[in-house]
PDB file of N, CA and C in Angstrom:
ATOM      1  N   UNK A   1      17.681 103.561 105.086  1.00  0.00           N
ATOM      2  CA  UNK A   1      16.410 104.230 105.244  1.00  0.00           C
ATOM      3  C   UNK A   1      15.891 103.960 106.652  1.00  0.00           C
ATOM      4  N   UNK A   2      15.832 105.147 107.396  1.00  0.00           N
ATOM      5  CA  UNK A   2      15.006 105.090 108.707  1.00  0.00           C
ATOM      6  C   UNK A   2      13.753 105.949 108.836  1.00  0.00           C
ATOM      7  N   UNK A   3      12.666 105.493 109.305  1.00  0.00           N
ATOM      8  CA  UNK A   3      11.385 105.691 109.445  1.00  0.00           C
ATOM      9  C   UNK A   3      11.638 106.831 111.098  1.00  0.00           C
ATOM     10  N   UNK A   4      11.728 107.850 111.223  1.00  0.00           N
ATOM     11  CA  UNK A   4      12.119 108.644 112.224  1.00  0.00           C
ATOM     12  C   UNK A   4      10.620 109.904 112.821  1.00  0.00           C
ATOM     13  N   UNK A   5       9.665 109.282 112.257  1.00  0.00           N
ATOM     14  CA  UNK A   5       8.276 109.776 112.794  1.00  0.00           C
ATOM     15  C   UNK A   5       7.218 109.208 111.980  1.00  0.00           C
ATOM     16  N   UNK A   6       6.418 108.830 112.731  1.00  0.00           N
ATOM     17  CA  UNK A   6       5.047 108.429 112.504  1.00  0.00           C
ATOM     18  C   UNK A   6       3.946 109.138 113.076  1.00  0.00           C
ATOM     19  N   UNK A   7       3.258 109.255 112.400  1.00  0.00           N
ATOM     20  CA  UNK A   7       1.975 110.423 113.179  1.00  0.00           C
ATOM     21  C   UNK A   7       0.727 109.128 112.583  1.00  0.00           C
ATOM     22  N   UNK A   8      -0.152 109.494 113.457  1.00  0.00           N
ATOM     23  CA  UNK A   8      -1.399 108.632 113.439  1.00  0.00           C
ATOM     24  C   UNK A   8      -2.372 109.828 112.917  1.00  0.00           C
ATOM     25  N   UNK A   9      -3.120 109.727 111.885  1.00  0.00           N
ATOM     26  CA  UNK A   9      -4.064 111.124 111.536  1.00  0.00           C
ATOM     27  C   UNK A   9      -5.496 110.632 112.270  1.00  0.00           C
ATOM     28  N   UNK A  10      -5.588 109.921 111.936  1.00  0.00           N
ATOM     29  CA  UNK A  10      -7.111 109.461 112.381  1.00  0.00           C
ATOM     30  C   UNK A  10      -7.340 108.066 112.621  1.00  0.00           C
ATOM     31  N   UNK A  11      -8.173 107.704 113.600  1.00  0.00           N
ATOM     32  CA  UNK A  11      -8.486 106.341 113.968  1.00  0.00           C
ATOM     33  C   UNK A  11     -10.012 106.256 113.275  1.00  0.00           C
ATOM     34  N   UNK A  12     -10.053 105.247 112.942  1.00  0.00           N
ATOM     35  CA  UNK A  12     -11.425 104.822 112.147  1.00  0.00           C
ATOM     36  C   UNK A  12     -12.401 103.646 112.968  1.00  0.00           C
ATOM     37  N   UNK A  13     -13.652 103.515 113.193  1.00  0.00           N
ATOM     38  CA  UNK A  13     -14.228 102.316 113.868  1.00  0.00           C
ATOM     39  C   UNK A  13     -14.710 101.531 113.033  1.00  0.00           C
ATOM     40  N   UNK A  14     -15.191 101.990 112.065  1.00  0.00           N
ATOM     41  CA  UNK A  14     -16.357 101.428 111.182  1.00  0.00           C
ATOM     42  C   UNK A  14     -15.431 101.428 109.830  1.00  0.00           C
ATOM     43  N   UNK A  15     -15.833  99.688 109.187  1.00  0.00           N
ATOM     44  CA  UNK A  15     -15.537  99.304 108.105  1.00  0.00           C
ATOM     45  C   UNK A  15     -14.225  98.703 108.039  1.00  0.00           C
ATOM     46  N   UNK A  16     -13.549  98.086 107.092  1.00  0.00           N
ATOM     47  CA  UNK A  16     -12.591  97.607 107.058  1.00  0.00           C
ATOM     48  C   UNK A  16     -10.876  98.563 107.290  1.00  0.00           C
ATOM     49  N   UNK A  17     -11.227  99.667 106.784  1.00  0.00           N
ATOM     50  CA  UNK A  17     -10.066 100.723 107.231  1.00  0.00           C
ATOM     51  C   UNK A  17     -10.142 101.331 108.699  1.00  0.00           C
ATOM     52  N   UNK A  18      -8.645 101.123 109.354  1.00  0.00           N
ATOM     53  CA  UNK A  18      -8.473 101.291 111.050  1.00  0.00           C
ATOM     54  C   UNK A  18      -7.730 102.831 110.995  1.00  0.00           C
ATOM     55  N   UNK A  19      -7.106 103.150 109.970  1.00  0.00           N
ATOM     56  CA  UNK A  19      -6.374 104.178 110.785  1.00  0.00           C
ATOM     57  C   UNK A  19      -5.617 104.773 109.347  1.00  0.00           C
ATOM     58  N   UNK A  20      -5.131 106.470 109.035  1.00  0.00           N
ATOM     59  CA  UNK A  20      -4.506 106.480 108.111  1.00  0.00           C
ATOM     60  C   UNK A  20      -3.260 107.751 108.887  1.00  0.00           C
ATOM     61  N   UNK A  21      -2.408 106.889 108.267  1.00  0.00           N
ATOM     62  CA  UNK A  21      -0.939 107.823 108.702  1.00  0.00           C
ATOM     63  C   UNK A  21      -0.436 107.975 107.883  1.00  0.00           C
ATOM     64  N   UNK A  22       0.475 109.147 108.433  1.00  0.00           N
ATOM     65  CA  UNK A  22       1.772 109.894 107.582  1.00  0.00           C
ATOM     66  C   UNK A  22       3.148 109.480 108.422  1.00  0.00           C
ATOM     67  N   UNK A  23       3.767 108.718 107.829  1.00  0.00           N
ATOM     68  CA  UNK A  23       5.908 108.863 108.060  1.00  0.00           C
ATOM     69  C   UNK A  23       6.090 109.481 107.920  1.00  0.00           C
ATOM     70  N   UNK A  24       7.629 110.133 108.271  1.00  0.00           N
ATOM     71  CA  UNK A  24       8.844 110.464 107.647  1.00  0.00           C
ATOM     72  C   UNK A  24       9.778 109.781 107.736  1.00  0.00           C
ATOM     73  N   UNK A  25      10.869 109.739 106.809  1.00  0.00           N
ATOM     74  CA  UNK A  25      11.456 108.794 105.996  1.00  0.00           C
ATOM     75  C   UNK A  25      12.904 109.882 106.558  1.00  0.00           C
ATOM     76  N   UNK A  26      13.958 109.133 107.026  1.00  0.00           N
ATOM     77  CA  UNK A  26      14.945 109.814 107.459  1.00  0.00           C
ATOM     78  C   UNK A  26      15.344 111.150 107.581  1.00  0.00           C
ATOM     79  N   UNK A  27      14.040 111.748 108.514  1.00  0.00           N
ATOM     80  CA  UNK A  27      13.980 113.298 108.883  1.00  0.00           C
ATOM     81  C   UNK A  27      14.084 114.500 107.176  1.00  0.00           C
ATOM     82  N   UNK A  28      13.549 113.696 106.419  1.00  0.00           N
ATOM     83  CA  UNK A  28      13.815 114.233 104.816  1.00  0.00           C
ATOM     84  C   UNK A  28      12.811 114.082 104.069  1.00  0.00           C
ATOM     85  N   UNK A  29      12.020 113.162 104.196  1.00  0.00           N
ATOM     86  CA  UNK A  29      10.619 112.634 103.442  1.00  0.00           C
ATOM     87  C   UNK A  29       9.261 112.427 103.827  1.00  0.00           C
ATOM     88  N   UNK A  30       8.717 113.187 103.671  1.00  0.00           N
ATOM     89  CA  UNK A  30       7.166 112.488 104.003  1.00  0.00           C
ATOM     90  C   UNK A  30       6.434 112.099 103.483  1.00  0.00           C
ATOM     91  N   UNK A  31       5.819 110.712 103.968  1.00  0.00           N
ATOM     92  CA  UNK A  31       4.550 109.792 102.962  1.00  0.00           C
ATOM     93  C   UNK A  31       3.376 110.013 103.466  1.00  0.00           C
ATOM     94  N   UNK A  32       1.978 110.723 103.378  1.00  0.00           N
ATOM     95  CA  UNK A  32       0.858 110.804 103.672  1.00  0.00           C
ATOM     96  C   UNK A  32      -0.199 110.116 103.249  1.00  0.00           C
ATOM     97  N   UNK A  33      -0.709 109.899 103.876  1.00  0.00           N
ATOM     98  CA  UNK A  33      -2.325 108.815 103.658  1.00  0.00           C
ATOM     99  C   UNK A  33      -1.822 107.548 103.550  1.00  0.00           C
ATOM    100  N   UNK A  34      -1.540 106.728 104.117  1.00  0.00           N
ATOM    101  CA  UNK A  34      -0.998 105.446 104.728  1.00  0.00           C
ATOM    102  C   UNK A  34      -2.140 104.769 105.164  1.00  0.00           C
ATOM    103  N   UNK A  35      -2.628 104.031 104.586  1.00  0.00           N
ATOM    104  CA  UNK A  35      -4.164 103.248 105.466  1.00  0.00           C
ATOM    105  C   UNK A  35      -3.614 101.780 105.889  1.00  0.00           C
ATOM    106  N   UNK A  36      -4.455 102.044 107.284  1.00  0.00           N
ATOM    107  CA  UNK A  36      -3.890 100.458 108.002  1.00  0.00           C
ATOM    108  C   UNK A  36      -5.464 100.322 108.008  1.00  0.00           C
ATOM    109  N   UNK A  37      -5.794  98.717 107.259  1.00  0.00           N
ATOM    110  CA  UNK A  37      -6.518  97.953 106.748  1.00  0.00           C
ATOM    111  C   UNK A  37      -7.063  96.744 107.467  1.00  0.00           C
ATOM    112  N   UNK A  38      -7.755  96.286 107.859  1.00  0.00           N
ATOM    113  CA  UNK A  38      -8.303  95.233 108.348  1.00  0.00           C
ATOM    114  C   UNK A  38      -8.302  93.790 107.287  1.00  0.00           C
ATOM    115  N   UNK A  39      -8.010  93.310 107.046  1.00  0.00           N
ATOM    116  CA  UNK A  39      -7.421  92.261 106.082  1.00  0.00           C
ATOM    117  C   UNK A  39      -8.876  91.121 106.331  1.00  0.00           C
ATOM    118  N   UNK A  40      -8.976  90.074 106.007  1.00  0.00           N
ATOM    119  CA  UNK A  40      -9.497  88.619 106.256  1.00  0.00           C
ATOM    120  C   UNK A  40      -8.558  88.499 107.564  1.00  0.00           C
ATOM    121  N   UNK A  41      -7.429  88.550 107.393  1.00  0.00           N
ATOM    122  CA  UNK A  41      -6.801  87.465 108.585  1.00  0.00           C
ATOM    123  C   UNK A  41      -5.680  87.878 109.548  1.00  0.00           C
ATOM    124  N   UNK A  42      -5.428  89.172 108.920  1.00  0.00           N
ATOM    125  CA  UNK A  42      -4.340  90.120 109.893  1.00  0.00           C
ATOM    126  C   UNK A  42      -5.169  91.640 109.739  1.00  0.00           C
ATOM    127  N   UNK A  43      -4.072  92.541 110.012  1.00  0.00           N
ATOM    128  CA  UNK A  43      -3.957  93.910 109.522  1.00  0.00           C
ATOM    129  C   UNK A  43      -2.910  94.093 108.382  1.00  0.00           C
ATOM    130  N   UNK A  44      -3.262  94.946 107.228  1.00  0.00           N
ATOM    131  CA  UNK A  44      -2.293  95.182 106.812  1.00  0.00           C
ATOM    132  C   UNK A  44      -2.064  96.622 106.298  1.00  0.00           C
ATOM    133  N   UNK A  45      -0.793  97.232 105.980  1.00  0.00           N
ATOM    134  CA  UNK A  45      -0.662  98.274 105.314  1.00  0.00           C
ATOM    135  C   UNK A  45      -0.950  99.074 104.133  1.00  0.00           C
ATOM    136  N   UNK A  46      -1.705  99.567 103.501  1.00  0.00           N
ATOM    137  CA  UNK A  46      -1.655 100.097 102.190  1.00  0.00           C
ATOM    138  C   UNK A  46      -1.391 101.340 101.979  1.00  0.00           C
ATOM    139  N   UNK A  47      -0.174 101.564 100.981  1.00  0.00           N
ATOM    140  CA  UNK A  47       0.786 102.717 100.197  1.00  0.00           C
ATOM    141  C   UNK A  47      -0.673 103.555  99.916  1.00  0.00           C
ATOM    142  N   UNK A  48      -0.171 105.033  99.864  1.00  0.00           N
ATOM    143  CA  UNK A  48      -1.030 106.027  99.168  1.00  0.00           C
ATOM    144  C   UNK A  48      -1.047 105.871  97.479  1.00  0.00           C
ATOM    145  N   UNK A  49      -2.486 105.720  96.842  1.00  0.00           N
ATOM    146  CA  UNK A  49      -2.678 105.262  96.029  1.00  0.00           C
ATOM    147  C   UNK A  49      -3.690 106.383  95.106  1.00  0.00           C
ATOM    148  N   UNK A  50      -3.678 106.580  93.696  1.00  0.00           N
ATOM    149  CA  UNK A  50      -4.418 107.007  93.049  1.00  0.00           C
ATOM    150  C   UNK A  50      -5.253 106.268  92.346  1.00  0.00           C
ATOM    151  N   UNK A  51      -6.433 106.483  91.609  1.00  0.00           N
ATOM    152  CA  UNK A  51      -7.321 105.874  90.454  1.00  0.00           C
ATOM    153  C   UNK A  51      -6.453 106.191  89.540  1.00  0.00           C
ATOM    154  N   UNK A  52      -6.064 105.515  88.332  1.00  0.00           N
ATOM    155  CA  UNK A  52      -5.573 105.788  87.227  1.00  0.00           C
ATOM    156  C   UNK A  52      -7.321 105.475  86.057  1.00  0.00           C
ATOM    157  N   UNK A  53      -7.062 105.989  84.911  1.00  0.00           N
ATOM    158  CA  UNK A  53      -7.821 106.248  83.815  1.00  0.00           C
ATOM    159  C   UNK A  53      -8.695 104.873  83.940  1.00  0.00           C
ATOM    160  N   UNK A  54      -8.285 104.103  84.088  1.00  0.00           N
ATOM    161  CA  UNK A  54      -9.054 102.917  83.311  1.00  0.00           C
ATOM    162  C   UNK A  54      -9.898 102.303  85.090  1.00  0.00           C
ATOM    163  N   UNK A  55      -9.637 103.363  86.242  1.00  0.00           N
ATOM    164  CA  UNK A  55     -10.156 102.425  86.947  1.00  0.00           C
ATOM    165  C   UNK A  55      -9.551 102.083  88.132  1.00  0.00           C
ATOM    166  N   UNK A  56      -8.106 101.027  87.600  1.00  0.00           N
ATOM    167  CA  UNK A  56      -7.019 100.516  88.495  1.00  0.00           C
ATOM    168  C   UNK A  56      -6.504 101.438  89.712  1.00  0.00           C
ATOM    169  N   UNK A  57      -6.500 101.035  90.789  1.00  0.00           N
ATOM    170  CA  UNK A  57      -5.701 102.229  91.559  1.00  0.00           C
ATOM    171  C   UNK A  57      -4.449 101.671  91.668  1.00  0.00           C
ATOM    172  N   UNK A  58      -3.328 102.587  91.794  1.00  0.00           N
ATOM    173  CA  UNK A  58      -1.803 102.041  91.343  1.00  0.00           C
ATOM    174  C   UNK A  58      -1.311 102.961  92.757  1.00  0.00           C
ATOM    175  N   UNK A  59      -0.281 102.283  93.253  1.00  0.00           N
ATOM    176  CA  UNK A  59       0.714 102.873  94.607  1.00  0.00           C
ATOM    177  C   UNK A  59       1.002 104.547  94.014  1.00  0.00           C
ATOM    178  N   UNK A  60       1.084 105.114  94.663  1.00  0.00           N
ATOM    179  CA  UNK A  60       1.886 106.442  94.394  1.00  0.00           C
ATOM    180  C   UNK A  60       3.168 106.259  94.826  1.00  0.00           C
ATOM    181  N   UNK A  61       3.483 105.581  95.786  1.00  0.00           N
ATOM    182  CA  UNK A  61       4.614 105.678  96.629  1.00  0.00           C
ATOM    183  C   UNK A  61       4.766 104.321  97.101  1.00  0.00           C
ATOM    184  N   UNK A  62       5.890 103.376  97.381  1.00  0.00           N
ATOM    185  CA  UNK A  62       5.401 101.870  97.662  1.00  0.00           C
ATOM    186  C   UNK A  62       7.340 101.422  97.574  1.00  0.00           C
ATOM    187  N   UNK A  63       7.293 100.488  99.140  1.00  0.00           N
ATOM    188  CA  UNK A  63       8.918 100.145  99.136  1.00  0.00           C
ATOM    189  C   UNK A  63       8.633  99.374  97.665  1.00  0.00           C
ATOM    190  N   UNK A  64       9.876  98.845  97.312  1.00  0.00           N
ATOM    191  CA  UNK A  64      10.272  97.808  96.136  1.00  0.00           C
ATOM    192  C   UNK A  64      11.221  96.912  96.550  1.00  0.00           C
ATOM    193  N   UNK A  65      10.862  96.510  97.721  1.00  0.00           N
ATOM    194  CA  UNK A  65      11.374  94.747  97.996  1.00  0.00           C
ATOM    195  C   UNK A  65      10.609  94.375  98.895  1.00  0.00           C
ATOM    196  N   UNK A  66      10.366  93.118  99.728  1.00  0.00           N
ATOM    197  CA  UNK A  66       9.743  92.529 100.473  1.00  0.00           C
ATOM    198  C   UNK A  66      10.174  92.849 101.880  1.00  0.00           C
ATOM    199  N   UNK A  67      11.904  92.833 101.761  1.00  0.00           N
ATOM    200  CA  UNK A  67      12.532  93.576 103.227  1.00  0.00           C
ATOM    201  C   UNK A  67      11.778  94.607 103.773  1.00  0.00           C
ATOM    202  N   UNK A  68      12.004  95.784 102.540  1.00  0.00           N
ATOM    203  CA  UNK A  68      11.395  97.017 102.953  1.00  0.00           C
ATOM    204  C   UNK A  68      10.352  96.680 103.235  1.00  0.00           C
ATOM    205  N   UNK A  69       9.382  96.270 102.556  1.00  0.00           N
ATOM    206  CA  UNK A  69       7.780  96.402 103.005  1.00  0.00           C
ATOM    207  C   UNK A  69       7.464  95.844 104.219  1.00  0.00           C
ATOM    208  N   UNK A  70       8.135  94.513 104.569  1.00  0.00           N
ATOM    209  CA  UNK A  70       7.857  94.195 106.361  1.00  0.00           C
ATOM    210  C   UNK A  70       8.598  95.221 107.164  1.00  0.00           C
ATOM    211  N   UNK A  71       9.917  95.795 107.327  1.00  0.00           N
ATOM    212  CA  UNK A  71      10.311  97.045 108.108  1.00  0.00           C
ATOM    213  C   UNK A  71       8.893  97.701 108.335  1.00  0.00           C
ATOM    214  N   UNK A  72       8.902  98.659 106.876  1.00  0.00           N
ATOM    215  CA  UNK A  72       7.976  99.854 106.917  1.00  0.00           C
ATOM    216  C   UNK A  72       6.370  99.255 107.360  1.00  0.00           C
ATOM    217  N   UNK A  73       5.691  98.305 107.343  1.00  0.00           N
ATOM    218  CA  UNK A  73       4.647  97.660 107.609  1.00  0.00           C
ATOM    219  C   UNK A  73       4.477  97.449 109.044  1.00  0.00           C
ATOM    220  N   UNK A  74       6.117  96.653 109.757  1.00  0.00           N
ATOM    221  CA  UNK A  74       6.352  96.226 110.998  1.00  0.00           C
ATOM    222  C   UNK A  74       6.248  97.421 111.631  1.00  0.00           C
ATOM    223  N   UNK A  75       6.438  98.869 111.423  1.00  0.00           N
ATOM    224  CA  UNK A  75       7.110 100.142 112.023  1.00  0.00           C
ATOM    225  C   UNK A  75       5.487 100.493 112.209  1.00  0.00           C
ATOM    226  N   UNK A  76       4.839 100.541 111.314  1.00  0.00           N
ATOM    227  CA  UNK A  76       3.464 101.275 111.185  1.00  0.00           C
ATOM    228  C   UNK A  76       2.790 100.351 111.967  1.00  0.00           C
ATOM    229  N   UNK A  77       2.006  99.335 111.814  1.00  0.00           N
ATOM    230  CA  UNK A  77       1.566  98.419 113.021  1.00  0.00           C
ATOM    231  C   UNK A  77       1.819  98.354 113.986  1.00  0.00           C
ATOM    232  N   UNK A  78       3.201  99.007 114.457  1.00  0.00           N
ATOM    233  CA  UNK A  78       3.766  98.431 115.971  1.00  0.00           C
ATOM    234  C   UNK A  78       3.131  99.790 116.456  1.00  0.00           C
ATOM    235  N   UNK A  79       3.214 101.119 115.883  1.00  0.00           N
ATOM    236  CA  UNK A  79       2.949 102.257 116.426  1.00  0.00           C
ATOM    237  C   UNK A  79       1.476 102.450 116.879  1.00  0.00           C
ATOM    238  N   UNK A  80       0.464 102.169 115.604  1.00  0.00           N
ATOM    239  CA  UNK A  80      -0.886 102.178 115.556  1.00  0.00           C
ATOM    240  C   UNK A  80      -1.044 101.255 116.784  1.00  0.00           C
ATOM    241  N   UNK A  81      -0.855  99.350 116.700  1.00  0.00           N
ATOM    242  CA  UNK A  81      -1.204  99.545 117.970  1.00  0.00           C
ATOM    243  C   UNK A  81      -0.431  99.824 119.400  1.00  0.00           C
ATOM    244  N   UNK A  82       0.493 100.609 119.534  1.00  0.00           N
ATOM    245  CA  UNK A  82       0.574 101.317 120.621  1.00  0.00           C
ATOM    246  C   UNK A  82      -0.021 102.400 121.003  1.00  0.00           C
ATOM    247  N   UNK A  83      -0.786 103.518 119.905  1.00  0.00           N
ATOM    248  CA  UNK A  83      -1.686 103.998 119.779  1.00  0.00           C
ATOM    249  C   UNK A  83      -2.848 103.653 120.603  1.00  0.00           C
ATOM    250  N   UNK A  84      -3.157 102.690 120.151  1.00  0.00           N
ATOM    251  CA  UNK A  84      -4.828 102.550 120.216  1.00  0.00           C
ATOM    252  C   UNK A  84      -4.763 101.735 121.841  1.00  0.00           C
ATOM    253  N   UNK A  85      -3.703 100.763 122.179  1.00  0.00           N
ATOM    254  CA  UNK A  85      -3.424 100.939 123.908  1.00  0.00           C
ATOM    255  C   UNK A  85      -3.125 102.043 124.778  1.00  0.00           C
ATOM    256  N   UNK A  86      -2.447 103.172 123.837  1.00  0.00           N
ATOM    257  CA  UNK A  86      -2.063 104.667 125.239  1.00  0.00           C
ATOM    258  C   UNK A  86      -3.844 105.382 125.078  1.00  0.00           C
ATOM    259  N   UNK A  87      -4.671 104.886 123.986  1.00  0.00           N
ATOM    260  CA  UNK A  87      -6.155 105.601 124.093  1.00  0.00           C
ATOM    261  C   UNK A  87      -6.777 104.796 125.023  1.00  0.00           C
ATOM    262  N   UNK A  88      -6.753 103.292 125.253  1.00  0.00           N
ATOM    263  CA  UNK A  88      -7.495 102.634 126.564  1.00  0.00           C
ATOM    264  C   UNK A  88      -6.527 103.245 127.623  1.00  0.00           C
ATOM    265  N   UNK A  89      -5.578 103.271 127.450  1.00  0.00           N
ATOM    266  CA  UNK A  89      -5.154 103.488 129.111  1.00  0.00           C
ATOM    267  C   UNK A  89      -5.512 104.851 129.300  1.00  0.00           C
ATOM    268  N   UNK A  90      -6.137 105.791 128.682  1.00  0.00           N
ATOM    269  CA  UNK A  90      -6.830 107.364 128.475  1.00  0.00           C
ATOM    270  C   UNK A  90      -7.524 107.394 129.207  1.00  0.00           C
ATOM    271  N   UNK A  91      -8.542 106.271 128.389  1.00  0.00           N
ATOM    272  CA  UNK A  91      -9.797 106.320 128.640  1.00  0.00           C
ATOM    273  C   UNK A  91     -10.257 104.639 129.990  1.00  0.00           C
ATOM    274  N   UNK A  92      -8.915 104.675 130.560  1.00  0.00           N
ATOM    275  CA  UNK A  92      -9.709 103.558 131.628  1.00  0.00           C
ATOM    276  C   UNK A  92      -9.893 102.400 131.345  1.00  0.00           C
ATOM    277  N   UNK A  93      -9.801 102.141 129.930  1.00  0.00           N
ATOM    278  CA  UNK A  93     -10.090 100.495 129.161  1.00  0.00           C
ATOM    279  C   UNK A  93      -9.043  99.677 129.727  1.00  0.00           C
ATOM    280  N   UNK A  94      -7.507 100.185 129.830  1.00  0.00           N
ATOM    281  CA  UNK A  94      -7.016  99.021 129.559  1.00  0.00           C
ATOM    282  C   UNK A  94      -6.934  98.066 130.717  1.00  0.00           C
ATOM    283  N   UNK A  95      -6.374  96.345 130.244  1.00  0.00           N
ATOM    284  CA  UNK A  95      -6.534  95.321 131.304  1.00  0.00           C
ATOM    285  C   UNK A  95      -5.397  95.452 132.296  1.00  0.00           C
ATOM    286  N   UNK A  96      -5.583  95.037 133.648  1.00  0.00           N
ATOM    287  CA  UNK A  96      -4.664  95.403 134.104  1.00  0.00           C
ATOM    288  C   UNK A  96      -3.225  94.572 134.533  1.00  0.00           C
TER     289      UNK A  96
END
């Protein structure tokens, strides 16, 4: 499994959610609404998710091992923030 595009949909300022993207999954699959999360103590990733009946929201879509989930986690973080450095260097922010 190779992660062969990442698109950034929107950058967020406010609140604990930074950013929600869509992959594709070896030029064959696409995962939409991908939220990169502001954690307590890192950033982290969260799978597109529904409310189920009682409440719970459950993954729609979500690796099933720990490998996968740091890849696909490592892939999405590394992009977002390269993202959000090619927008300072846009806009003049970045250090030099």
């Amino acid at each position: 499994m190779q992660i062969t595009d990442i698109k950034i949909r929107k950058i967020i300022t406010e609140g604990r959610l930074r950013a929600i993207i869509s992959i594709t999954i070896d030029n064959m699959l696409a995962i939409h609404d991908i939220k990169v999360v502001q954690g307590d103590e890192r950033l982290f990733v969260a799978m597109p998710s529904r409310k189920d009946e009682n409440g719970i929201f459950r993954d729609v879509v979500h690796p099933i091992s720990l490998e996968a989930r740091a890849a696909v986690e490592g892939e999405i973080l590394e992009a977002y923030k390269n993202h959000l450095y090619n927008l300072e260097i846009e806009n003049g922010e970045a250090a030099v």
